[in-house]
PDB file of N, CA and C in Angstrom:
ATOM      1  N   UNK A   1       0.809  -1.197   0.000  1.00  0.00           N
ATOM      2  CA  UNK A   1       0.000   0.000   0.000  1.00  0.00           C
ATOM      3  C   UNK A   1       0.853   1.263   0.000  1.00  0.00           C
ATOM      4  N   UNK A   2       2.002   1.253  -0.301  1.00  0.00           N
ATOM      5  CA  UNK A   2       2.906   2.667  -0.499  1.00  0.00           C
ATOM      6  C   UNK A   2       2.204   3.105  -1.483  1.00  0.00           C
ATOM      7  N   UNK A   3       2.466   4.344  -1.477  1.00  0.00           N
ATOM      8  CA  UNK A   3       2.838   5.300  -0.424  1.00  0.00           C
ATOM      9  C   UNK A   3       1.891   5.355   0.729  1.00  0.00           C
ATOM     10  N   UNK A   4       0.609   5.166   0.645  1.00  0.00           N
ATOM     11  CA  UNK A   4      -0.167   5.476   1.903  1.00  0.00           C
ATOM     12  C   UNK A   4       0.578   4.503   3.022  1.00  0.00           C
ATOM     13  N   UNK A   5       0.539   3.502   2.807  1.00  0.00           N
ATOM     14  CA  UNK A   5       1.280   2.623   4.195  1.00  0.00           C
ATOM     15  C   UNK A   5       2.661   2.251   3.842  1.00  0.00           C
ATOM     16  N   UNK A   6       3.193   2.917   5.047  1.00  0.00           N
ATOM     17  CA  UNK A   6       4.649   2.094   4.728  1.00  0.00           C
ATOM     18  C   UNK A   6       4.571   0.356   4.664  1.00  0.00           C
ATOM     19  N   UNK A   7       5.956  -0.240   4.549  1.00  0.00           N
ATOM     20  CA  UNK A   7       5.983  -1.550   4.686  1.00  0.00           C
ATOM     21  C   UNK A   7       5.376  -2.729   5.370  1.00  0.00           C
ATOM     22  N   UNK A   8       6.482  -1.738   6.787  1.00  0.00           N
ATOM     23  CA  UNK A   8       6.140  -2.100   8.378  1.00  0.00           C
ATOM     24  C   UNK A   8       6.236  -1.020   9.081  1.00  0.00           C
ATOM     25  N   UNK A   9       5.302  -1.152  10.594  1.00  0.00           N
ATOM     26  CA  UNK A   9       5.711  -0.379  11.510  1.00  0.00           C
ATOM     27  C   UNK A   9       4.087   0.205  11.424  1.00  0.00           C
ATOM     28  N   UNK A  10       3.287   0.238  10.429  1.00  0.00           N
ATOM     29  CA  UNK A  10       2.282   1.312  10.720  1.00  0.00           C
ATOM     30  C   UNK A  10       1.264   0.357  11.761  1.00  0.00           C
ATOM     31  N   UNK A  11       0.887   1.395  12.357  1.00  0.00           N
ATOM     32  CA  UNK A  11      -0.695   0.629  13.111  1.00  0.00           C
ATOM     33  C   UNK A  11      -1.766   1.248  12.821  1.00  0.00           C
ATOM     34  N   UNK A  12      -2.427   1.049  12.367  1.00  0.00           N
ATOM     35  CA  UNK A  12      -3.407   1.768  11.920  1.00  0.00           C
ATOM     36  C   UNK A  12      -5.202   1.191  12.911  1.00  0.00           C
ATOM     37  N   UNK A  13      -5.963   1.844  12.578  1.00  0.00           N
ATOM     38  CA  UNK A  13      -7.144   1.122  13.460  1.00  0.00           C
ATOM     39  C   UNK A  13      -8.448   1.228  12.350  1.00  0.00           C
ATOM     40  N   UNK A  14      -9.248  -0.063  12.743  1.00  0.00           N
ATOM     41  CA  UNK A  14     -10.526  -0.311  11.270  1.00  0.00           C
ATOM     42  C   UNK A  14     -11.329  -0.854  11.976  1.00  0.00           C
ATOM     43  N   UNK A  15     -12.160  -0.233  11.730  1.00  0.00           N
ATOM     44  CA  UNK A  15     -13.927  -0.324  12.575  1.00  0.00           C
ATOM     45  C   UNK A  15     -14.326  -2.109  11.655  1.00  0.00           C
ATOM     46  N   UNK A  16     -15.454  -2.581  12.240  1.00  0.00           N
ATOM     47  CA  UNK A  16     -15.978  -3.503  11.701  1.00  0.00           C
ATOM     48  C   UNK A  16     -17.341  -3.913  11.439  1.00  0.00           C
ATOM     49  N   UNK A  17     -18.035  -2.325  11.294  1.00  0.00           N
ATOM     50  CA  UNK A  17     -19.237  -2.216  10.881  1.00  0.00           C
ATOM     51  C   UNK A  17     -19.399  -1.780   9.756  1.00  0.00           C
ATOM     52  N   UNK A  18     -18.968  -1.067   9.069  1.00  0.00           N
ATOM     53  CA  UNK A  18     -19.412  -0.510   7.797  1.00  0.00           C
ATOM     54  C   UNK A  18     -19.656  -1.364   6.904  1.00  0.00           C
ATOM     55  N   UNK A  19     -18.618  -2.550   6.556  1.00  0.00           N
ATOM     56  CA  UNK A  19     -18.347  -3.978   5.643  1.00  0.00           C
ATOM     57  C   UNK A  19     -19.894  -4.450   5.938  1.00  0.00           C
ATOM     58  N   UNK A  20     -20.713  -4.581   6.806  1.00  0.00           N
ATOM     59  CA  UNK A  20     -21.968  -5.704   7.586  1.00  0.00           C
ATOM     60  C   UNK A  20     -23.253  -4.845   7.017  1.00  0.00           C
ATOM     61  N   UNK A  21     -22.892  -3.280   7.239  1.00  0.00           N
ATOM     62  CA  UNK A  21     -24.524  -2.607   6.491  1.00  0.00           C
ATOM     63  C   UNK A  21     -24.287  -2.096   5.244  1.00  0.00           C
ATOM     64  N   UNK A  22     -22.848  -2.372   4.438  1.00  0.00           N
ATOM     65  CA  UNK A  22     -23.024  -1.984   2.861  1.00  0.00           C
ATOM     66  C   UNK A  22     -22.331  -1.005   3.051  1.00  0.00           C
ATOM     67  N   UNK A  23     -21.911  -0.205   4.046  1.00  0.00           N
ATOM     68  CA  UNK A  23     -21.088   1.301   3.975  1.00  0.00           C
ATOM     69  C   UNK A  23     -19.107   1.419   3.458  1.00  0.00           C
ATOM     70  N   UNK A  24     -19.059  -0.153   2.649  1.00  0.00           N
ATOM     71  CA  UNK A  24     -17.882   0.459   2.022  1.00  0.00           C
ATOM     72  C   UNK A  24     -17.846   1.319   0.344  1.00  0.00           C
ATOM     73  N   UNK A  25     -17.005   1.630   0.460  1.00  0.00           N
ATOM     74  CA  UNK A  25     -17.027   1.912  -1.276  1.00  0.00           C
ATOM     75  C   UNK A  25     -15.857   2.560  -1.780  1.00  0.00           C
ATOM     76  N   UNK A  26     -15.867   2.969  -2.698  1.00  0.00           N
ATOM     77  CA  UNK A  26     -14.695   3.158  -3.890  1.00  0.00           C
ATOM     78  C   UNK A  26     -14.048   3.992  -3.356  1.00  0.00           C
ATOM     79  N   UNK A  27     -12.427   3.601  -3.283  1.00  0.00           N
ATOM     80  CA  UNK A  27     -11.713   4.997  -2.568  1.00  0.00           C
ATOM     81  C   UNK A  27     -11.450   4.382  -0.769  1.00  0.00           C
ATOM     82  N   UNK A  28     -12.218   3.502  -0.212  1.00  0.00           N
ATOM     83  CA  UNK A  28     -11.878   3.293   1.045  1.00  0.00           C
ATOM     84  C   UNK A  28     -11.086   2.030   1.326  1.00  0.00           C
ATOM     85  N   UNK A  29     -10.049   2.237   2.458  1.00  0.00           N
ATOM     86  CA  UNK A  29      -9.142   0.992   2.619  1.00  0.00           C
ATOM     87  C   UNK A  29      -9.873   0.122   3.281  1.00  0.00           C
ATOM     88  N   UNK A  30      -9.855  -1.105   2.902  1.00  0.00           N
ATOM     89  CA  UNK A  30     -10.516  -2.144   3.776  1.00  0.00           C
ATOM     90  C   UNK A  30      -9.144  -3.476   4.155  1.00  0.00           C
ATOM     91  N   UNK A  31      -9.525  -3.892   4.830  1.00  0.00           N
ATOM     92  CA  UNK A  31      -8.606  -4.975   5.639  1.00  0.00           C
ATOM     93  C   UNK A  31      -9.398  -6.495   4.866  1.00  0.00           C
ATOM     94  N   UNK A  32      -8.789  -7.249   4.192  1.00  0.00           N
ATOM     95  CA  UNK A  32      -9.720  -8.273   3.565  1.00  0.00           C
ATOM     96  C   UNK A  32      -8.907  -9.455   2.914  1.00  0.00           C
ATOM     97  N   UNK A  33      -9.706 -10.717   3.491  1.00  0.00           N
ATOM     98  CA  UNK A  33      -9.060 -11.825   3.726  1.00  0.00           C
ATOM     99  C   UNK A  33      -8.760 -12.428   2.337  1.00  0.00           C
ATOM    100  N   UNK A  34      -7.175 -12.853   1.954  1.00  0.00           N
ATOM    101  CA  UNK A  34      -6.828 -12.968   1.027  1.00  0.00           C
ATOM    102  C   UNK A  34      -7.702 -13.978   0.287  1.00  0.00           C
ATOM    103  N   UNK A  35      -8.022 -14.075  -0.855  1.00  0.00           N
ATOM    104  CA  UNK A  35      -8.418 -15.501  -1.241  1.00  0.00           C
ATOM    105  C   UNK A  35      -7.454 -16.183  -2.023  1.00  0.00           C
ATOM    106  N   UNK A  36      -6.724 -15.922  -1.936  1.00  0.00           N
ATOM    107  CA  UNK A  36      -4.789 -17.205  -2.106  1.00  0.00           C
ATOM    108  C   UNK A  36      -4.825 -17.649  -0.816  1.00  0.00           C
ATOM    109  N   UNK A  37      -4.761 -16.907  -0.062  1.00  0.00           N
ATOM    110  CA  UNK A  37      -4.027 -17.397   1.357  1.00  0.00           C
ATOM    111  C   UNK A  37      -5.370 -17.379   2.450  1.00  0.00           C
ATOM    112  N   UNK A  38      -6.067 -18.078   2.770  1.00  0.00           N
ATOM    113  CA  UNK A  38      -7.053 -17.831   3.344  1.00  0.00           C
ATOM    114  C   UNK A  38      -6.643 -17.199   4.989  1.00  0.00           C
ATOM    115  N   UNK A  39      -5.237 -17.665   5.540  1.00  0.00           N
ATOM    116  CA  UNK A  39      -4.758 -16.819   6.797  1.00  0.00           C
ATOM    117  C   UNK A  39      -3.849 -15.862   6.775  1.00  0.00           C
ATOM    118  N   UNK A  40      -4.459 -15.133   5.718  1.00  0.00           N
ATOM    119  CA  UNK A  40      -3.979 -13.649   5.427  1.00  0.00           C
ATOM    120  C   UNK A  40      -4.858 -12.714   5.224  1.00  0.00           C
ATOM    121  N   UNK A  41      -4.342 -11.872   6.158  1.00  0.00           N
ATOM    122  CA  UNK A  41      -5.288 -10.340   5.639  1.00  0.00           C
ATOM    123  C   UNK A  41      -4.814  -9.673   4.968  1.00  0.00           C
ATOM    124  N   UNK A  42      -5.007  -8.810   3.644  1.00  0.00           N
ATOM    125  CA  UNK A  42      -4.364  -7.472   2.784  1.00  0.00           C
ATOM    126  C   UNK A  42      -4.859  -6.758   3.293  1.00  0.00           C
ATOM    127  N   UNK A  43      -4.486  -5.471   3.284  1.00  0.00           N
ATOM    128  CA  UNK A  43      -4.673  -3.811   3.048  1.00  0.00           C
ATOM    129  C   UNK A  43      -4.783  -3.511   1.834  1.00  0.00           C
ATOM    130  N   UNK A  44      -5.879  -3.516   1.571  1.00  0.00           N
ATOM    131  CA  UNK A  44      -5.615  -2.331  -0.147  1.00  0.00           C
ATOM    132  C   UNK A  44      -7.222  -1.654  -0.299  1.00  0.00           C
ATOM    133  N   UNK A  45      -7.181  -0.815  -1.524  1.00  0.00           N
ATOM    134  CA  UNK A  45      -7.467   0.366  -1.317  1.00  0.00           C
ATOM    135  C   UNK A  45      -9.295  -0.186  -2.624  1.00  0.00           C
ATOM    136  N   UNK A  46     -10.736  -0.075  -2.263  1.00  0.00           N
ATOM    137  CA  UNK A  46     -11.914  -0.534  -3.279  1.00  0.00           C
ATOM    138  C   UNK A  46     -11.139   0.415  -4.404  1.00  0.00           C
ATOM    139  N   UNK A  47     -11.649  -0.039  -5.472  1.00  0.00           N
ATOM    140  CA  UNK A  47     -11.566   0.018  -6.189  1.00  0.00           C
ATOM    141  C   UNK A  47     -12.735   0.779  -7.368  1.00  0.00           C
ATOM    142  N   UNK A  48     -13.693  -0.725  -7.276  1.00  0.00           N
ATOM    143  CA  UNK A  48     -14.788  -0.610  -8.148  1.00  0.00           C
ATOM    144  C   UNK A  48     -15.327  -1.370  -7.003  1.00  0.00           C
ATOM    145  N   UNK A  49     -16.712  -0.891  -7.388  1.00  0.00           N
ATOM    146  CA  UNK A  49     -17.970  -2.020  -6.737  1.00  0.00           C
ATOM    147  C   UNK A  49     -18.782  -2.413  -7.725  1.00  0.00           C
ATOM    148  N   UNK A  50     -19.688  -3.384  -7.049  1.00  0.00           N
ATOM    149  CA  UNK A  50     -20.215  -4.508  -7.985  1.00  0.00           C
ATOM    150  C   UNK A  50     -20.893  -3.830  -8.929  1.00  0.00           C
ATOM    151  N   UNK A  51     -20.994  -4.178 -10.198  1.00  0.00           N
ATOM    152  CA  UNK A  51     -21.206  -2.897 -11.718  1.00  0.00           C
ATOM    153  C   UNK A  51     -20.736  -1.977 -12.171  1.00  0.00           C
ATOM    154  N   UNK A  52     -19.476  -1.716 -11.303  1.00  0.00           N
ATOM    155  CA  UNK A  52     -18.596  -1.078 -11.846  1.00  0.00           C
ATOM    156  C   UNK A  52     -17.723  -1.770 -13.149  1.00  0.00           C
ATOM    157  N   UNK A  53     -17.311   0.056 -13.888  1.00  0.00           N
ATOM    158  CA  UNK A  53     -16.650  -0.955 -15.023  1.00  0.00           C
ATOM    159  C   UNK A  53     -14.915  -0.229 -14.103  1.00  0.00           C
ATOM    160  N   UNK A  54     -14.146  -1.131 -14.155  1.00  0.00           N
ATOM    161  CA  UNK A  54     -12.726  -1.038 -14.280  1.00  0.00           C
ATOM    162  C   UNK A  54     -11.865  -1.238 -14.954  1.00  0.00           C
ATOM    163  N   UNK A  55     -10.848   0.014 -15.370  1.00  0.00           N
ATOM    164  CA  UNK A  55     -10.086  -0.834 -16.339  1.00  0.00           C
ATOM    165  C   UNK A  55      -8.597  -0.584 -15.413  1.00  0.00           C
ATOM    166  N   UNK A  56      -7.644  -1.305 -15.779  1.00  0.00           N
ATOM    167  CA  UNK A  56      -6.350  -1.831 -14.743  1.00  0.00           C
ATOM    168  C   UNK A  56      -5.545  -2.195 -15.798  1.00  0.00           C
ATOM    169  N   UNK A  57      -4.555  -1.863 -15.442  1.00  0.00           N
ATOM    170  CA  UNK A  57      -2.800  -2.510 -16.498  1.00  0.00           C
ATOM    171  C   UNK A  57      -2.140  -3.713 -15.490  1.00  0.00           C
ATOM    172  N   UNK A  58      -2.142  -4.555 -16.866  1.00  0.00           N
ATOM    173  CA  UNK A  58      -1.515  -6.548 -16.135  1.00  0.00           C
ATOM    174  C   UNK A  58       0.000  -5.744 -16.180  1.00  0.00           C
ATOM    175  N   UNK A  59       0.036  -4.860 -17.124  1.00  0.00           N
ATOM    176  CA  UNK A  59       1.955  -4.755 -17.346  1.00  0.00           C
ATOM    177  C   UNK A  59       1.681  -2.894 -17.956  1.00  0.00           C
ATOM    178  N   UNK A  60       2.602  -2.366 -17.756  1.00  0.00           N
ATOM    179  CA  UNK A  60       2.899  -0.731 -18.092  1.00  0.00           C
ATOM    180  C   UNK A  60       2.355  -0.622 -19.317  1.00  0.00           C
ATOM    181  N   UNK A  61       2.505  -1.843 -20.323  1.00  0.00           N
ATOM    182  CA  UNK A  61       1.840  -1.502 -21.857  1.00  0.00           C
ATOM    183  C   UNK A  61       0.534  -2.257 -22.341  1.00  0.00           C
ATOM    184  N   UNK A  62      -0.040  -2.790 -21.220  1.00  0.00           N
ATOM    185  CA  UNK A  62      -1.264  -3.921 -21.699  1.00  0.00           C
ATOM    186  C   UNK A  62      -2.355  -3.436 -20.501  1.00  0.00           C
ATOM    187  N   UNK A  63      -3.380  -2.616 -21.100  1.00  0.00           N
ATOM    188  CA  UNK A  63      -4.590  -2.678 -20.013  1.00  0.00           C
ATOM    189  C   UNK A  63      -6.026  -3.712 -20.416  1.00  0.00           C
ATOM    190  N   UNK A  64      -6.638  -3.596 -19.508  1.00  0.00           N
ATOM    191  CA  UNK A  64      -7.581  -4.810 -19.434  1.00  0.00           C
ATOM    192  C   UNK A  64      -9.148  -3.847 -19.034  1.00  0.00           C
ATOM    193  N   UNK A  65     -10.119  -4.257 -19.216  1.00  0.00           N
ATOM    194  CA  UNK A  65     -11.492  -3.626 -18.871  1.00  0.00           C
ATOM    195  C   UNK A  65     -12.104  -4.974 -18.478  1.00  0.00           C
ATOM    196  N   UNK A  66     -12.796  -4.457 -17.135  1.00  0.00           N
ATOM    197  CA  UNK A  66     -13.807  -5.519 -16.814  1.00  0.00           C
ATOM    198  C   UNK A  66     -14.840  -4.767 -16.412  1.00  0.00           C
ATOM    199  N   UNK A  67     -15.749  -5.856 -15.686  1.00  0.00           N
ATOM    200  CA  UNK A  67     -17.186  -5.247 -15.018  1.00  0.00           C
ATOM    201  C   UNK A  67     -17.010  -6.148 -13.426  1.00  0.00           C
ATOM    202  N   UNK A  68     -17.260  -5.361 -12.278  1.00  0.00           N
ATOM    203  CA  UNK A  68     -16.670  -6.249 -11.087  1.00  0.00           C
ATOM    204  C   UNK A  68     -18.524  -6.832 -11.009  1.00  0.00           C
ATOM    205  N   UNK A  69     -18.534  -8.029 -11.079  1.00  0.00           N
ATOM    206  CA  UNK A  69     -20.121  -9.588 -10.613  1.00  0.00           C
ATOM    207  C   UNK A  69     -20.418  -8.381  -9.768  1.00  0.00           C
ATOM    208  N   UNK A  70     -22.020  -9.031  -9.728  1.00  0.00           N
ATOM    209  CA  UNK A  70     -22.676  -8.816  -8.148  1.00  0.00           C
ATOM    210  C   UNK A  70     -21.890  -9.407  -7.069  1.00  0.00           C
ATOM    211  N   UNK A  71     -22.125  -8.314  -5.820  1.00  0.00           N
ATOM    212  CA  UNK A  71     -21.466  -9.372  -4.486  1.00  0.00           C
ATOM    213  C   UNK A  71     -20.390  -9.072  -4.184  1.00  0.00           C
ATOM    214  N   UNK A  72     -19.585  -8.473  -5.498  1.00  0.00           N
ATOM    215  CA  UNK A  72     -18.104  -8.756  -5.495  1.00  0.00           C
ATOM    216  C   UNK A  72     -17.592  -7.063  -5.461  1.00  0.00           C
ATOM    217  N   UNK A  73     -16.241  -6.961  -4.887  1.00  0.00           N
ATOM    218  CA  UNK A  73     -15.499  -5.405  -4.878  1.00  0.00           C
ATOM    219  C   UNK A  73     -14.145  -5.859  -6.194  1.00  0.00           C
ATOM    220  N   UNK A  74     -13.858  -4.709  -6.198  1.00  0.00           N
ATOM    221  CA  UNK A  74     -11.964  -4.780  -7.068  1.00  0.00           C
ATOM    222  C   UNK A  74     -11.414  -4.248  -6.327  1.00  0.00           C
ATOM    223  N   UNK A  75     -10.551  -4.918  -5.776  1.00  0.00           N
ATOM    224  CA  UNK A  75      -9.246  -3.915  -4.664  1.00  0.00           C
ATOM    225  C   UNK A  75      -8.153  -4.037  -5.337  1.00  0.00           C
ATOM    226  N   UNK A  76      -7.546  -3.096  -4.810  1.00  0.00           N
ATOM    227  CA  UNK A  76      -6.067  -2.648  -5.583  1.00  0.00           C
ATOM    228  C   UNK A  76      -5.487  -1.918  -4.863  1.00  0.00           C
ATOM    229  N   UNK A  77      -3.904  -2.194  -4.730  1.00  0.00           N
ATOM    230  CA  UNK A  77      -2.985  -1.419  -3.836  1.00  0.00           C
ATOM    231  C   UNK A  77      -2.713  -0.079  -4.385  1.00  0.00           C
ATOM    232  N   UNK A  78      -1.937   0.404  -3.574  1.00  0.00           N
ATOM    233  CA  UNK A  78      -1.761   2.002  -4.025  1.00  0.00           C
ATOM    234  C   UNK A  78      -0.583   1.927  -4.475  1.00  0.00           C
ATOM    235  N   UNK A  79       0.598   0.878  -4.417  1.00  0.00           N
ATOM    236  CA  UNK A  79       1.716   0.858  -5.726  1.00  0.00           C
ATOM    237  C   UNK A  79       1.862  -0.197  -6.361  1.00  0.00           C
ATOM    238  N   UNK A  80       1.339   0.567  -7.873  1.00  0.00           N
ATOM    239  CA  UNK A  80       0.245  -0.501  -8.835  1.00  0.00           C
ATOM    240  C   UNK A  80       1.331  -1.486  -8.999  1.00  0.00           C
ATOM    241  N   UNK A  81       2.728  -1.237  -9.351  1.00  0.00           N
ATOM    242  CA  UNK A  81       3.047  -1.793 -10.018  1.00  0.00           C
ATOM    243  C   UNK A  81       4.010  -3.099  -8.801  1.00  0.00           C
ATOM    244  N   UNK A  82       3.923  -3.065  -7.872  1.00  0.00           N
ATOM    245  CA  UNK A  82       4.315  -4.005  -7.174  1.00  0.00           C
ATOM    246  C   UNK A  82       3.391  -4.820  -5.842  1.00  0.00           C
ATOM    247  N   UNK A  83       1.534  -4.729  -6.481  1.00  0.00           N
ATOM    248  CA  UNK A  83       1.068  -5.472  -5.548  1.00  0.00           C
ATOM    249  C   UNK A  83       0.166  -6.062  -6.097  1.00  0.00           C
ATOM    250  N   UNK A  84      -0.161  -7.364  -5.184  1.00  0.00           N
ATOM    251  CA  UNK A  84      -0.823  -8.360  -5.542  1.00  0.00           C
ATOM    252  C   UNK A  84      -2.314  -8.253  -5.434  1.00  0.00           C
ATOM    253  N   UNK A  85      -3.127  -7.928  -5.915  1.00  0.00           N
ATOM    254  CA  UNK A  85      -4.815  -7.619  -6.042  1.00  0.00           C
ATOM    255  C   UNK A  85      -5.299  -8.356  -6.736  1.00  0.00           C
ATOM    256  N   UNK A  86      -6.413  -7.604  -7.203  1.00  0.00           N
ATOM    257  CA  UNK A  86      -7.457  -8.178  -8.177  1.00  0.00           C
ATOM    258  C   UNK A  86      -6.810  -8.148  -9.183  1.00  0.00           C
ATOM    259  N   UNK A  87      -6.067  -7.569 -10.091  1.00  0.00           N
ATOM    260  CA  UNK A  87      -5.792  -7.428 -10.533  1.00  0.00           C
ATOM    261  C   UNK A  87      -4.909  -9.081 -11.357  1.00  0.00           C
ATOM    262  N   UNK A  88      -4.690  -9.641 -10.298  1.00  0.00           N
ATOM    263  CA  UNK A  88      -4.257 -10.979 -10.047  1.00  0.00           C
ATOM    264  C   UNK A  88      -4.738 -12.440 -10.174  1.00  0.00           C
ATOM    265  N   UNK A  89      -5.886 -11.560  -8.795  1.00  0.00           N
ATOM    266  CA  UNK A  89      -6.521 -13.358  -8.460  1.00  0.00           C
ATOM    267  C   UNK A  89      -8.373 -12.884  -9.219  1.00  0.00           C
ATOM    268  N   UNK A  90      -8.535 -11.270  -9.507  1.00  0.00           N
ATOM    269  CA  UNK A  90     -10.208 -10.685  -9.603  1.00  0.00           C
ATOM    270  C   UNK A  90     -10.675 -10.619  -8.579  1.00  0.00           C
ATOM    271  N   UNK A  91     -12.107 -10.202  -9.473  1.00  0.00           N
ATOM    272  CA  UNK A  91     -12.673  -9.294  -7.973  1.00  0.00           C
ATOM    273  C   UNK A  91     -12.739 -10.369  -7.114  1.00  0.00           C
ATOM    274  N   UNK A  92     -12.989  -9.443  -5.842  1.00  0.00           N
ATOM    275  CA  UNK A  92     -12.820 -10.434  -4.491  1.00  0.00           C
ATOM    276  C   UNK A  92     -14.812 -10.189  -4.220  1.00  0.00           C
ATOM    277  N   UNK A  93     -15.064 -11.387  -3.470  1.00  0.00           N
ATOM    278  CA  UNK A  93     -16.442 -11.542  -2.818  1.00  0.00           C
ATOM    279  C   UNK A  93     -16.605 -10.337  -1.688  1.00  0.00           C
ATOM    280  N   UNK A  94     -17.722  -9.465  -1.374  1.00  0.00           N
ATOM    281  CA  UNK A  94     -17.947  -8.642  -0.679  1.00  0.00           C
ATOM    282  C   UNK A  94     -17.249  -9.448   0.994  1.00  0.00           C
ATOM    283  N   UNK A  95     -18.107 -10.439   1.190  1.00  0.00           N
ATOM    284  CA  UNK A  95     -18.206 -10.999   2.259  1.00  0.00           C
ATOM    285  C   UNK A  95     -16.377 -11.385   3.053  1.00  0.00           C
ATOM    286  N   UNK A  96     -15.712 -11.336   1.634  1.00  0.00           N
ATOM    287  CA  UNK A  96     -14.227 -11.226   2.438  1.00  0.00           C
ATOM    288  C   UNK A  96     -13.656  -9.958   2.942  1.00  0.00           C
ATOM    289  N   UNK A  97     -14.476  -8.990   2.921  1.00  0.00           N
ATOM    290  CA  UNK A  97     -13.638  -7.787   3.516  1.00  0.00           C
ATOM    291  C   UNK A  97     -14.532  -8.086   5.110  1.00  0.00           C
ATOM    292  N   UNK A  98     -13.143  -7.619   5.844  1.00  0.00           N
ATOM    293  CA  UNK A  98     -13.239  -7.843   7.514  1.00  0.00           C
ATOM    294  C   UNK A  98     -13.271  -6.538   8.029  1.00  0.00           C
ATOM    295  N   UNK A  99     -12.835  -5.238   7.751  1.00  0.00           N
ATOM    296  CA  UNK A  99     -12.761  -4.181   8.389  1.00  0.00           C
ATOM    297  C   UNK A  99     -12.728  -2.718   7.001  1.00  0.00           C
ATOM    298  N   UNK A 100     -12.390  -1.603   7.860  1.00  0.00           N
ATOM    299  CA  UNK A 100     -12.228  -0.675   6.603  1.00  0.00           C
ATOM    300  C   UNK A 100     -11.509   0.229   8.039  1.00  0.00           C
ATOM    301  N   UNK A 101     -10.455   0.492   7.255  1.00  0.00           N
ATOM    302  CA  UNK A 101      -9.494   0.995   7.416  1.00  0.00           C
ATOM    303  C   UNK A 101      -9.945   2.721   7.521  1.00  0.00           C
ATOM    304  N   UNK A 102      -9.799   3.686   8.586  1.00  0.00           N
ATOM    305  CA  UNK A 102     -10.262   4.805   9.170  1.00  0.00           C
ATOM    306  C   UNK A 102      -8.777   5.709   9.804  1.00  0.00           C
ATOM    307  N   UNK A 103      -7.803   5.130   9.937  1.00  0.00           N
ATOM    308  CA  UNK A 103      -7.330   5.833  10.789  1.00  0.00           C
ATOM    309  C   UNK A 103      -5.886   5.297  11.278  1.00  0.00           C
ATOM    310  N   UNK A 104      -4.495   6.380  10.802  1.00  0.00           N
ATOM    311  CA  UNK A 104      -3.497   5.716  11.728  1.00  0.00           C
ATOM    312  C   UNK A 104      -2.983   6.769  12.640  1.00  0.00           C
ATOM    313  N   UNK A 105      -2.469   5.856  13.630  1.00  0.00           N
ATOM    314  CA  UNK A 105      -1.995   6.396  14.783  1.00  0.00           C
ATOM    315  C   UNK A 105      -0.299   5.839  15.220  1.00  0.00           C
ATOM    316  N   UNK A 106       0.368   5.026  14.032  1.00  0.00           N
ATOM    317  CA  UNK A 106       1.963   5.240  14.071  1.00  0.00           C
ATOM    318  C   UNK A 106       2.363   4.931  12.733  1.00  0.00           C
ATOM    319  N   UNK A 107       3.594   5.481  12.426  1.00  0.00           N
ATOM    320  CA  UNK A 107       4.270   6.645  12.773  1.00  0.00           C
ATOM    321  C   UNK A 107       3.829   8.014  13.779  1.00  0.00           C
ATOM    322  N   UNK A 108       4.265   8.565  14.135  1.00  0.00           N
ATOM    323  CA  UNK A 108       3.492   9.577  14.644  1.00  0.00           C
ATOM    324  C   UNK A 108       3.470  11.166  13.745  1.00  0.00           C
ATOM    325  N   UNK A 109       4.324  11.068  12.649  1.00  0.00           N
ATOM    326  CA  UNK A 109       4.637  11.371  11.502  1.00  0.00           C
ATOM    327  C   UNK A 109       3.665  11.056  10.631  1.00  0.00           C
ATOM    328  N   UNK A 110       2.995  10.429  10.673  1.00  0.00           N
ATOM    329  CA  UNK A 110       1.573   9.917   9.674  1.00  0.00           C
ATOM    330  C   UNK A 110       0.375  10.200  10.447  1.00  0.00           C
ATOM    331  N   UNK A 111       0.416  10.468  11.765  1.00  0.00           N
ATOM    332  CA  UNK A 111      -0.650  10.050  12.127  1.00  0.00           C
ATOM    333  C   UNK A 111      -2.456  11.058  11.858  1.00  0.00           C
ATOM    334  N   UNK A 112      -3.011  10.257  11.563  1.00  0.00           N
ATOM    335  CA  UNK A 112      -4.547  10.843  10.833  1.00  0.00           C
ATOM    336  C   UNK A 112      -5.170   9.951  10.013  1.00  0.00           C
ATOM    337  N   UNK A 113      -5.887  10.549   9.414  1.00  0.00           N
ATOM    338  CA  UNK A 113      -6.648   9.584   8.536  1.00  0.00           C
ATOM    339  C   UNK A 113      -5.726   9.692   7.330  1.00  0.00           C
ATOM    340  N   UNK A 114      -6.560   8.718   6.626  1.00  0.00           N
ATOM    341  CA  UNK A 114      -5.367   8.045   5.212  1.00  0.00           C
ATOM    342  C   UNK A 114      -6.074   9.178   4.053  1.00  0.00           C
ATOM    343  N   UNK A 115      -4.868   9.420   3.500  1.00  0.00           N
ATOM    344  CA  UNK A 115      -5.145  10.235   2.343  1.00  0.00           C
ATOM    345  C   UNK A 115      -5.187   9.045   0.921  1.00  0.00           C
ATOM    346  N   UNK A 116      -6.173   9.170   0.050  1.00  0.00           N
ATOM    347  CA  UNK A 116      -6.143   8.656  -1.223  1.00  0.00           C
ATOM    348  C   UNK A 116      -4.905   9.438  -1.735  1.00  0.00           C
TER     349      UNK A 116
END
């Protein structure tokens, strides 16, 4: 998620209601369980929501257009060119996002809400 999140070191804090009544959407970080790795959580940043059209680059000279299913989000990191998303595995199922991301509090140099 660079630039918004460093590597390591950040702590950040994510509510776990918004994901349960529909209140995520395009532009917000959510915390959401990999579907490669089922005991992994990512950080990355919606994308598109379900009927959205997205279009995304596999490589610097090849872009792609889709439409993200019902049900389903497109997440995508904030440095395109070195993270693993949808972009990868596709859209992810609503029901795998666990939190949404609101707020860090280290660095203390960062600390606030996350800028897009």
């Amino acid at each position: 998620m660079l630039p918004t999140l460093n590597l390591t070191g950040d702590l950040v804090l994510a509510e776990h209601v918004s994901h349960r009544i529909g209140k995520v959407g395009a532009g917000d970080v959510v915390l959401v369980r990999s579907p490669v790795d089922p005991r992994r959580i990512l950080t990355k940043r919606v994308v598109g929501m379900e009927g959205d059209t997205v279009s995304f680059y596999v490589d610097p000279m090849y872009s792609q257009t889709t439409v993200v299913p019902k049900g389903h989000v497109w997440i995508q990191g904030d440095n395109t060119y070195a993270s693993s998303d949808s972009r990868h595995f596709g859209p992810v199922p609503y029901g795998l996002i666990q939190g949404k991301v609101f707020f860090r509090v280290w660095p203390p140099d960062g600390f606030g809400t996350l800028e897009q």
